[in-house]
N, C-alpha and C. Protein backbone atom coordinates (compact mmCIF):
# COMPACT_ATOMS: atom_id res chain seq x y z
N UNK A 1 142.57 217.16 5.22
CA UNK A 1 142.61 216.77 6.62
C UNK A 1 141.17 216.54 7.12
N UNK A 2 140.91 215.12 7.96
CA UNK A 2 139.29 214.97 8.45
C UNK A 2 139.48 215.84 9.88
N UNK A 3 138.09 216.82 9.65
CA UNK A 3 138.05 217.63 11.04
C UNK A 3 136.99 217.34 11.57
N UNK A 4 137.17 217.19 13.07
CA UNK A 4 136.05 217.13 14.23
C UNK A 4 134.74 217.12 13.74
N UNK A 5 134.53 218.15 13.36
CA UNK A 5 133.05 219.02 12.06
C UNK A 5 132.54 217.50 11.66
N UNK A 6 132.93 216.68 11.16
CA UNK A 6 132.62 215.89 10.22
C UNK A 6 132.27 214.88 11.30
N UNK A 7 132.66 214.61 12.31
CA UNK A 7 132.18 212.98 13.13
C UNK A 7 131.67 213.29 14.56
N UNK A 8 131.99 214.84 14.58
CA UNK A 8 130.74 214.95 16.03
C UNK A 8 129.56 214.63 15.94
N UNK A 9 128.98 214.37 17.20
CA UNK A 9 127.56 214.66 17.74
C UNK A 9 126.84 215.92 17.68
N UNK A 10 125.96 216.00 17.10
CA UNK A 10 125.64 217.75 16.95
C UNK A 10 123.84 217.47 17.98
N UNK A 11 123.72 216.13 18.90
CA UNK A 11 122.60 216.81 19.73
C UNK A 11 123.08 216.14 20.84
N UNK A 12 123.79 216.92 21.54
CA UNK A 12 124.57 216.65 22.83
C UNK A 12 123.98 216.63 24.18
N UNK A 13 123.66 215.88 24.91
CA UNK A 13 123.13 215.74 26.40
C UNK A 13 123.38 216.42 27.08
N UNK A 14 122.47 217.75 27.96
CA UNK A 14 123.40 218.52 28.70
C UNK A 14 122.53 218.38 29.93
N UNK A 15 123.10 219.14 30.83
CA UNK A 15 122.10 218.96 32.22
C UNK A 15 122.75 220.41 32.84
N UNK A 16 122.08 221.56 33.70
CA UNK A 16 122.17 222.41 34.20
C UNK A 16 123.01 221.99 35.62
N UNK A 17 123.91 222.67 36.50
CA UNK A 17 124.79 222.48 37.39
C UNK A 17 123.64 222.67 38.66
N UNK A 18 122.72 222.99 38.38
CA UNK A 18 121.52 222.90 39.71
C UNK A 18 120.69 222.05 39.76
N UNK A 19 120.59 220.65 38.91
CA UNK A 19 120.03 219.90 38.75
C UNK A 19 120.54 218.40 39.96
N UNK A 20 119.98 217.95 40.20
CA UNK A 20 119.55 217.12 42.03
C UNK A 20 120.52 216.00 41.12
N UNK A 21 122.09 215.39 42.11
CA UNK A 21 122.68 214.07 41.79
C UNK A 21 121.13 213.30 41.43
N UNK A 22 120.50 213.20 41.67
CA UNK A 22 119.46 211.60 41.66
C UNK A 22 119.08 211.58 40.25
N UNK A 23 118.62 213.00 39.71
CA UNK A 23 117.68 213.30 38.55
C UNK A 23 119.12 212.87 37.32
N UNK A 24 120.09 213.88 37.72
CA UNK A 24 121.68 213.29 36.43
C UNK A 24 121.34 211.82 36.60
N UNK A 25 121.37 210.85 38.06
CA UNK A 25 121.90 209.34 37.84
C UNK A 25 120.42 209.12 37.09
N UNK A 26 119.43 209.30 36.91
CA UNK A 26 117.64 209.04 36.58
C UNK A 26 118.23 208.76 34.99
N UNK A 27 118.48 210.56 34.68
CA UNK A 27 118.52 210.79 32.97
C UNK A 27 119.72 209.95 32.50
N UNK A 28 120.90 209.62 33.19
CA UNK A 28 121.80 208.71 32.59
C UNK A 28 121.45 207.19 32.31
N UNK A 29 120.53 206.88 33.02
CA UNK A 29 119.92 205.60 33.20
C UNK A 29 118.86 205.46 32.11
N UNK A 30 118.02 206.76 31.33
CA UNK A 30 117.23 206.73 30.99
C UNK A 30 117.67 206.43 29.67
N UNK A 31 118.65 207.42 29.55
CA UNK A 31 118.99 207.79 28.10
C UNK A 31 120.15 206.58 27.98
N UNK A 32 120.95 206.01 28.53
CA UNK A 32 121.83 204.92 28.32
C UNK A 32 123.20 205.80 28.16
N UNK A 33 123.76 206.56 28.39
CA UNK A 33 125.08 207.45 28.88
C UNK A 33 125.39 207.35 29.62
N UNK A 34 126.97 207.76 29.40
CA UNK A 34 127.85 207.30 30.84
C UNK A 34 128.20 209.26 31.27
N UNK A 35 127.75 210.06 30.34
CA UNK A 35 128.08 211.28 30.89
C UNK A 35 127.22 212.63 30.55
N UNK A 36 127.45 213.70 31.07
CA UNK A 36 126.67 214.90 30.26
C UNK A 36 127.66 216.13 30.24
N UNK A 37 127.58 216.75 29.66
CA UNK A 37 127.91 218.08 29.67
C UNK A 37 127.49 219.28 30.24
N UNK A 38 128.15 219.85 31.46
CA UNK A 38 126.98 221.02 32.42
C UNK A 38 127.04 221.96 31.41
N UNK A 39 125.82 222.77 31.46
CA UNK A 39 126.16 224.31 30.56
C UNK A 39 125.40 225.36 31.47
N UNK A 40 125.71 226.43 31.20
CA UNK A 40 125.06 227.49 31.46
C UNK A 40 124.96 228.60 30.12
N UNK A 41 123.71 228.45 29.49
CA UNK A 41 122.96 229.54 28.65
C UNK A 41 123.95 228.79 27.10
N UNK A 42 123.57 227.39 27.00
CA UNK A 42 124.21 226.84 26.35
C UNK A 42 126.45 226.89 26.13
N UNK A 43 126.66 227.74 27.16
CA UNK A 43 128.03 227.42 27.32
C UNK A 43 128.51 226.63 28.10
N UNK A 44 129.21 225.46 27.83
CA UNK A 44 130.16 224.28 28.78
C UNK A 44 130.83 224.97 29.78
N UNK A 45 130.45 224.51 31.03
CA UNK A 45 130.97 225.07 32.49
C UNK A 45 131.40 223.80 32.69
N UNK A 46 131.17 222.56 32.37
CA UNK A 46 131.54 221.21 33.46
C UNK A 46 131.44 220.09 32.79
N UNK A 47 131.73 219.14 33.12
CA UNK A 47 130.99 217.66 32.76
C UNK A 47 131.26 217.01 33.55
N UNK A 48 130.11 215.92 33.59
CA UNK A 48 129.65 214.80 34.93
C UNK A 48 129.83 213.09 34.29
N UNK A 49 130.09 212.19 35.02
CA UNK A 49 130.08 211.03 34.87
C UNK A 49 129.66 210.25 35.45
N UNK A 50 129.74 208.90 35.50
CA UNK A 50 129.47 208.20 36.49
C UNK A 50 130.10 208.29 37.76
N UNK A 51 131.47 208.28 37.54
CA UNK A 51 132.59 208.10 38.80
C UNK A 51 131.95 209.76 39.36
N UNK A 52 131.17 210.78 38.65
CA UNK A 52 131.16 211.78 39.45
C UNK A 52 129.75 211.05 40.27
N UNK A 53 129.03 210.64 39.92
CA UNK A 53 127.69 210.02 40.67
C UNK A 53 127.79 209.82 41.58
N UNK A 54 129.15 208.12 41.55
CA UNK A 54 129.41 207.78 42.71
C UNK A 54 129.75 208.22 44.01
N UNK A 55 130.92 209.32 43.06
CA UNK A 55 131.04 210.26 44.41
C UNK A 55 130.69 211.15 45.46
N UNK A 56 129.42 211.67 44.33
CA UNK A 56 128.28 212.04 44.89
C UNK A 56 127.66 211.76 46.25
N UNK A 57 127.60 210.61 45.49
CA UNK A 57 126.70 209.95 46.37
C UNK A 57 127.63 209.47 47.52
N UNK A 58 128.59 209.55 47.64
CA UNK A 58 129.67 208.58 48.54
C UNK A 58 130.12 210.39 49.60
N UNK A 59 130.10 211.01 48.79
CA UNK A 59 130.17 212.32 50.19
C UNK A 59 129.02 212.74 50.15
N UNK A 60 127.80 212.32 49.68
CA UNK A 60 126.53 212.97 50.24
C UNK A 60 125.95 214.43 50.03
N UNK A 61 126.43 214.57 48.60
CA UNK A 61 126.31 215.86 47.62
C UNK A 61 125.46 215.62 46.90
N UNK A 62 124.15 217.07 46.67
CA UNK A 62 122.90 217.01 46.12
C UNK A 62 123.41 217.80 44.74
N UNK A 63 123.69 218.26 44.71
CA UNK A 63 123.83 219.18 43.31
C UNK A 63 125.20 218.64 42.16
N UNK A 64 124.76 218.96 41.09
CA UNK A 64 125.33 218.67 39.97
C UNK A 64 126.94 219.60 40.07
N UNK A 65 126.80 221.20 40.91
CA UNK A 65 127.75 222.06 41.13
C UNK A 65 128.49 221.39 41.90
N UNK A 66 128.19 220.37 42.74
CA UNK A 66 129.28 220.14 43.70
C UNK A 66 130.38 219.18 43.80
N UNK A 67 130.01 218.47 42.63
CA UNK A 67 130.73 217.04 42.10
C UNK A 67 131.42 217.60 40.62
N UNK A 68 130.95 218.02 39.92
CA UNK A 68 131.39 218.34 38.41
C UNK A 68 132.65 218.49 38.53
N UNK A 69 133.14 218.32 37.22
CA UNK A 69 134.57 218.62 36.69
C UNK A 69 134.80 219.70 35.57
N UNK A 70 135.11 220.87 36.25
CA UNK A 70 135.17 222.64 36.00
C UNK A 70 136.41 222.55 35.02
N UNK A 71 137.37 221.88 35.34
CA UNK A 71 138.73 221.74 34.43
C UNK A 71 138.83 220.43 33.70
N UNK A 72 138.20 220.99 32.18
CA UNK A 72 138.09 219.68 31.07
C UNK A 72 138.81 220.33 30.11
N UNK A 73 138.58 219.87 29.22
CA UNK A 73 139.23 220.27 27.48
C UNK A 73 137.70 220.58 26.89
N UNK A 74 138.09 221.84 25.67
CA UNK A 74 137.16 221.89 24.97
C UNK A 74 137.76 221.89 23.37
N UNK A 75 136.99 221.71 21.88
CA UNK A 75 137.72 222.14 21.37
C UNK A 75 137.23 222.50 20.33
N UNK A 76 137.69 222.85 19.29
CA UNK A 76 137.54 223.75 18.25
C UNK A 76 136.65 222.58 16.74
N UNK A 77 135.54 222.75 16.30
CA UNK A 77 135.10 221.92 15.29
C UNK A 77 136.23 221.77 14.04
N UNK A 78 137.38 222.65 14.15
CA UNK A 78 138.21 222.22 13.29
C UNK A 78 139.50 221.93 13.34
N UNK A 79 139.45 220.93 14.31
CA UNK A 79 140.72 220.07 15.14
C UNK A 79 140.15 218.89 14.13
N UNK A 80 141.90 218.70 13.83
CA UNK A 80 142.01 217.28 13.15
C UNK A 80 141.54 216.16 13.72
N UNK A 81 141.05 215.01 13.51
CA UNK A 81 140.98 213.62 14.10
C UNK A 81 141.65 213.07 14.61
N UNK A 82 143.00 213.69 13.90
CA UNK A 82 144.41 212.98 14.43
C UNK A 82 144.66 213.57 15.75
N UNK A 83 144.42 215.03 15.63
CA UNK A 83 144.89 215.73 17.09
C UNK A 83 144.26 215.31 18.18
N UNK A 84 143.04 215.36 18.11
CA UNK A 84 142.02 214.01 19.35
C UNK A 84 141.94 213.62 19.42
N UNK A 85 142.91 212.03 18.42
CA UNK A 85 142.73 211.24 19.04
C UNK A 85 144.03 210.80 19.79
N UNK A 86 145.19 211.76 19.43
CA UNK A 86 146.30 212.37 20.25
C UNK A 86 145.90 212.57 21.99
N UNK A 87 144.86 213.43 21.42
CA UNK A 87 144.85 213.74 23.07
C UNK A 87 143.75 212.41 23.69
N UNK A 88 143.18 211.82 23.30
CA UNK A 88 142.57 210.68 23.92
C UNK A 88 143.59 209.97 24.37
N UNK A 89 144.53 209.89 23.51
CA UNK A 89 146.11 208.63 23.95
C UNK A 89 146.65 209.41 25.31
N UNK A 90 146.78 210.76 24.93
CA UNK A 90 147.60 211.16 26.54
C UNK A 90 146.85 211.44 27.50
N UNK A 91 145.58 211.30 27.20
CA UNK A 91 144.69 211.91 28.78
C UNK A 91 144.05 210.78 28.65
N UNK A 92 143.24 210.74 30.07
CA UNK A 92 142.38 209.81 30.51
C UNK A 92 140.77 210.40 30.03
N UNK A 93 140.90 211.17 29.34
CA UNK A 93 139.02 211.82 28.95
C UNK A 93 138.30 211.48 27.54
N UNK A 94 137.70 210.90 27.73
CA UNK A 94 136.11 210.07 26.88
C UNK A 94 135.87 210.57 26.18
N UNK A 95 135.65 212.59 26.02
CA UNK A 95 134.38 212.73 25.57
C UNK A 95 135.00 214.49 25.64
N UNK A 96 135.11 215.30 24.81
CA UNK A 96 135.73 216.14 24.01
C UNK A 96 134.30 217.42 24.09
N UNK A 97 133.51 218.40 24.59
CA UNK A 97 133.09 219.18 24.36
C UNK A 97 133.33 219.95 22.83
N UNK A 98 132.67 220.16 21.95
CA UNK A 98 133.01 221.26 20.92
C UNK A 98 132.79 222.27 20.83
N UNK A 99 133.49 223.50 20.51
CA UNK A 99 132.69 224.86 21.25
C UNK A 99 133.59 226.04 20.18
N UNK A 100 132.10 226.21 19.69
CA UNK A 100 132.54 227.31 18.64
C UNK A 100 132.02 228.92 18.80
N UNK A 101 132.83 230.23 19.31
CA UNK A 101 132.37 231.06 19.45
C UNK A 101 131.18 230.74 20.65
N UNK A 102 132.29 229.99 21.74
CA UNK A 102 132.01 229.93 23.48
C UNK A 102 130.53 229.32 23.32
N UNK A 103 130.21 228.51 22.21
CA UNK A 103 128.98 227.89 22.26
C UNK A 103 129.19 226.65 22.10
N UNK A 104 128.33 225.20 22.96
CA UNK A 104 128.43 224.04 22.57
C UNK A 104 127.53 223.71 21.69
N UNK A 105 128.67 223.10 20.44
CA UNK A 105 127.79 222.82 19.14
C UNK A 105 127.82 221.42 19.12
N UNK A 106 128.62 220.69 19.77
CA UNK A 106 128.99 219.33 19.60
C UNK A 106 129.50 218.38 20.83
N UNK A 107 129.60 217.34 20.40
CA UNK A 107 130.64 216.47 21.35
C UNK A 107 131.45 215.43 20.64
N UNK A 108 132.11 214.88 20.88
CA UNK A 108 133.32 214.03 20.37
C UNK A 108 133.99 213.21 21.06
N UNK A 109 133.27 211.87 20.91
CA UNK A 109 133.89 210.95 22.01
C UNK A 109 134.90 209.75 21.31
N UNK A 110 135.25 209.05 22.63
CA UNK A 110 136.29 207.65 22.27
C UNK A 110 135.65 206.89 20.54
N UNK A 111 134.31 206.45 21.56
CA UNK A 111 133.10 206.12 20.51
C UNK A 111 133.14 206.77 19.03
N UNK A 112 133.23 207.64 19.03
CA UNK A 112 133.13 208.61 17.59
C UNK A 112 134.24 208.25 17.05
N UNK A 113 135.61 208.68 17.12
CA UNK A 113 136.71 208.26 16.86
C UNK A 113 136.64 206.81 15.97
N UNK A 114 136.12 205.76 16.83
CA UNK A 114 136.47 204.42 16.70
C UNK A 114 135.59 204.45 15.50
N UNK A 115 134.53 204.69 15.59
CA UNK A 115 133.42 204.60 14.39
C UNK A 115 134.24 205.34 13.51
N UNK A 116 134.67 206.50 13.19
CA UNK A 116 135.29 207.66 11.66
C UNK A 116 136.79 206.36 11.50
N UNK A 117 136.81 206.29 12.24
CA UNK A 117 138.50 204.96 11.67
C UNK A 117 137.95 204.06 11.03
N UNK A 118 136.78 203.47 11.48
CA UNK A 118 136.40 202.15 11.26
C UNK A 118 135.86 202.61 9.29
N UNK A 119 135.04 203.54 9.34
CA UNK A 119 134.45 204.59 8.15
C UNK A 119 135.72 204.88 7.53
N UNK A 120 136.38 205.39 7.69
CA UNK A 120 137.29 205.55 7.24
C UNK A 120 138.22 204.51 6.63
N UNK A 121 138.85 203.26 7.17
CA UNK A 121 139.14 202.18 6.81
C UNK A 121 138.37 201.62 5.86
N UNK A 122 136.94 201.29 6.01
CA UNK A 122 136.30 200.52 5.29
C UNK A 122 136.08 201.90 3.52
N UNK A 123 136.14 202.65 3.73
CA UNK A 123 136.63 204.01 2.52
C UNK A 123 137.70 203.67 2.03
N UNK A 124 138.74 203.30 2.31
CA UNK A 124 139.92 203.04 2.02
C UNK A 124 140.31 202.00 1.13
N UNK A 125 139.28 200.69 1.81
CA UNK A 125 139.46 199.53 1.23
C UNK A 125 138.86 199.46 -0.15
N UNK A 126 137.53 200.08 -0.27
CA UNK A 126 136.83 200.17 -1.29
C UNK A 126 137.44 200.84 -1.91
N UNK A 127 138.25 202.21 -2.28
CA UNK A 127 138.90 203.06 -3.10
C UNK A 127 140.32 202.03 -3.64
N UNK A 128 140.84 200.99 -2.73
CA UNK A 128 141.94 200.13 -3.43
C UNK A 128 141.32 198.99 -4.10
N UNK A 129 140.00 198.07 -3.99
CA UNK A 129 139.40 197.29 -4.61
C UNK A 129 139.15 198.06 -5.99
N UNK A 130 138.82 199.77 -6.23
CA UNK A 130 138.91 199.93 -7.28
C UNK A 130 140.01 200.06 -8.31
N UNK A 131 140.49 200.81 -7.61
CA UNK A 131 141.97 200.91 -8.13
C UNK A 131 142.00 199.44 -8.70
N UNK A 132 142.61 198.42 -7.95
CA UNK A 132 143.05 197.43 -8.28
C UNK A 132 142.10 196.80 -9.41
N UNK A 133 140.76 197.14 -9.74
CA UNK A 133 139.73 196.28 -10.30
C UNK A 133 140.12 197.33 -11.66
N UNK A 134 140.76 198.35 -11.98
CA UNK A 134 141.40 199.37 -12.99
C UNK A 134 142.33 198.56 -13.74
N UNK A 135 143.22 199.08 -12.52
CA UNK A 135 144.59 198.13 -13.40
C UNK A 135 144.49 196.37 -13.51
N UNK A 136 143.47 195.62 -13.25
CA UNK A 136 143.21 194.38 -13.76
C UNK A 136 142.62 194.70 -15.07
N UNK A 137 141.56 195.30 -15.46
CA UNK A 137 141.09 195.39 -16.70
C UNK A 137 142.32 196.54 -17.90
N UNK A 138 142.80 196.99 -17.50
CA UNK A 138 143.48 197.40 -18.04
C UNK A 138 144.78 196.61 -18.51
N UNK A 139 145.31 196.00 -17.44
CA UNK A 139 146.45 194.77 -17.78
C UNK A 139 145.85 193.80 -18.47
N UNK A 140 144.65 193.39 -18.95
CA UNK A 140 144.20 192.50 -18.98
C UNK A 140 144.12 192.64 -20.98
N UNK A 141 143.71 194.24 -20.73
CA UNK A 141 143.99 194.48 -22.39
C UNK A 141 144.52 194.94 -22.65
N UNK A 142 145.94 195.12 -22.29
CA UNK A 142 146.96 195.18 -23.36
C UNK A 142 147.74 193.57 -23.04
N UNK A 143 147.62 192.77 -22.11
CA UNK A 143 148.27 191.35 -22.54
C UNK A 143 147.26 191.19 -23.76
N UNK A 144 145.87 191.29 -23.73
CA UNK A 144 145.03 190.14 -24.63
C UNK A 144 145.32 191.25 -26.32
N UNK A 145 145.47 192.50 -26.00
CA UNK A 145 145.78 193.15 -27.55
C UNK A 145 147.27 193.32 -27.81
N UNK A 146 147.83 193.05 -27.12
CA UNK A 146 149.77 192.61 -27.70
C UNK A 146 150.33 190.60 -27.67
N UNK A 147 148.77 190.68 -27.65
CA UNK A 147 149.22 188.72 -27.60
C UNK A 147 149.07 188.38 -29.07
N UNK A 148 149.38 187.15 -29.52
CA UNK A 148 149.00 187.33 -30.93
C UNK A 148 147.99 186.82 -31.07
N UNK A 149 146.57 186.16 -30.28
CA UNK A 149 145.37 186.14 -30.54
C UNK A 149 144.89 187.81 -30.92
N UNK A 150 145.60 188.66 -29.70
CA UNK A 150 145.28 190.34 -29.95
C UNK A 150 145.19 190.77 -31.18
N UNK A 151 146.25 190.45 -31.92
CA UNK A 151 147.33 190.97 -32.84
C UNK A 151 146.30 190.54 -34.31
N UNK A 152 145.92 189.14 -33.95
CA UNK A 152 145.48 188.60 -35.60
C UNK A 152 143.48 189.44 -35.29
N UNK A 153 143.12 190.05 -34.35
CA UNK A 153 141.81 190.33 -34.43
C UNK A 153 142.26 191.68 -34.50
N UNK A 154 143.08 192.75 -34.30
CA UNK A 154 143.45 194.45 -34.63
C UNK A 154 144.09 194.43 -35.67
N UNK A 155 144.92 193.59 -35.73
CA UNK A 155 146.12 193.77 -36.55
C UNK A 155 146.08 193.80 -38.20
């Protein structure tokens, strides 16, 4: 079974819940992300987005505490691929916290997913080009050693 472990992010963007809306919209802009992960003493308390920015900014909220989203999913580095990307299909959420022994070790997004399928697929294809490149050379000699050109050069 492919687990989480294998296609997370292991240096995850985080930002403290006392940190000024302007400075999150600054570092999202800087770094090219659409989100971060709040922590406190490296444990996931929250995560922020854009739509939290906006809103931010649209009720006129300075702090990272006052917009965040306290009720996310977190999950275990040894959740199947299949199971997240289960829960990507039934929820509306991006981007998967990983948290092992109440610590964030990781993250796991839409993005990640699409890339380990894509890795994965293109693994796939190459393991049947061999296969198939097997049983061609293999079919290939026993037609040419049970043919009777075969037959008069063994035989």
């Amino acid at each position: 079974m492919i687990r989480v472990r294998n296609f997370m992010t292991t240096e995850v963007m985080t930002v403290s819940e006392d940190i000024a809306i302007i400075e999150v919209a600054k570092k999202m802009a800087s770094k090219s992300v659409s989100g971060f992960i709040v922590v406190e003493e490296n444990k996931p308390i929250g995560v922020i987005n854009e739509k939290d920015i906006v809103r931010a900014i649209m009720l006129r909220k300075a702090k990272v505490k006052d917009v965040m989203t306290a009720d996310f999913a977190v999950i275990s580095p040894n959740y199947s691929l299949h199971k997240v990307t289960k829960m990507l299909n039934k929820t509306n959420i991006k981007r998967f916290p990983v948290v092992e022994n109440e610590k964030l070790i990781g993250l796991i997004t839409e993005t990640d997913i699409i890339e380990a399928t894509r890795d994965l697929t293109k693994y796939h294809q190459m393991m049947l080009e061999v296969i198939l490149a097997i049983f061609g050379v293999a079919t290939a000699f026993f037609l040419f050693y049970f043919s009777p050109y075969g037959r008069s050069l063994f035989g």
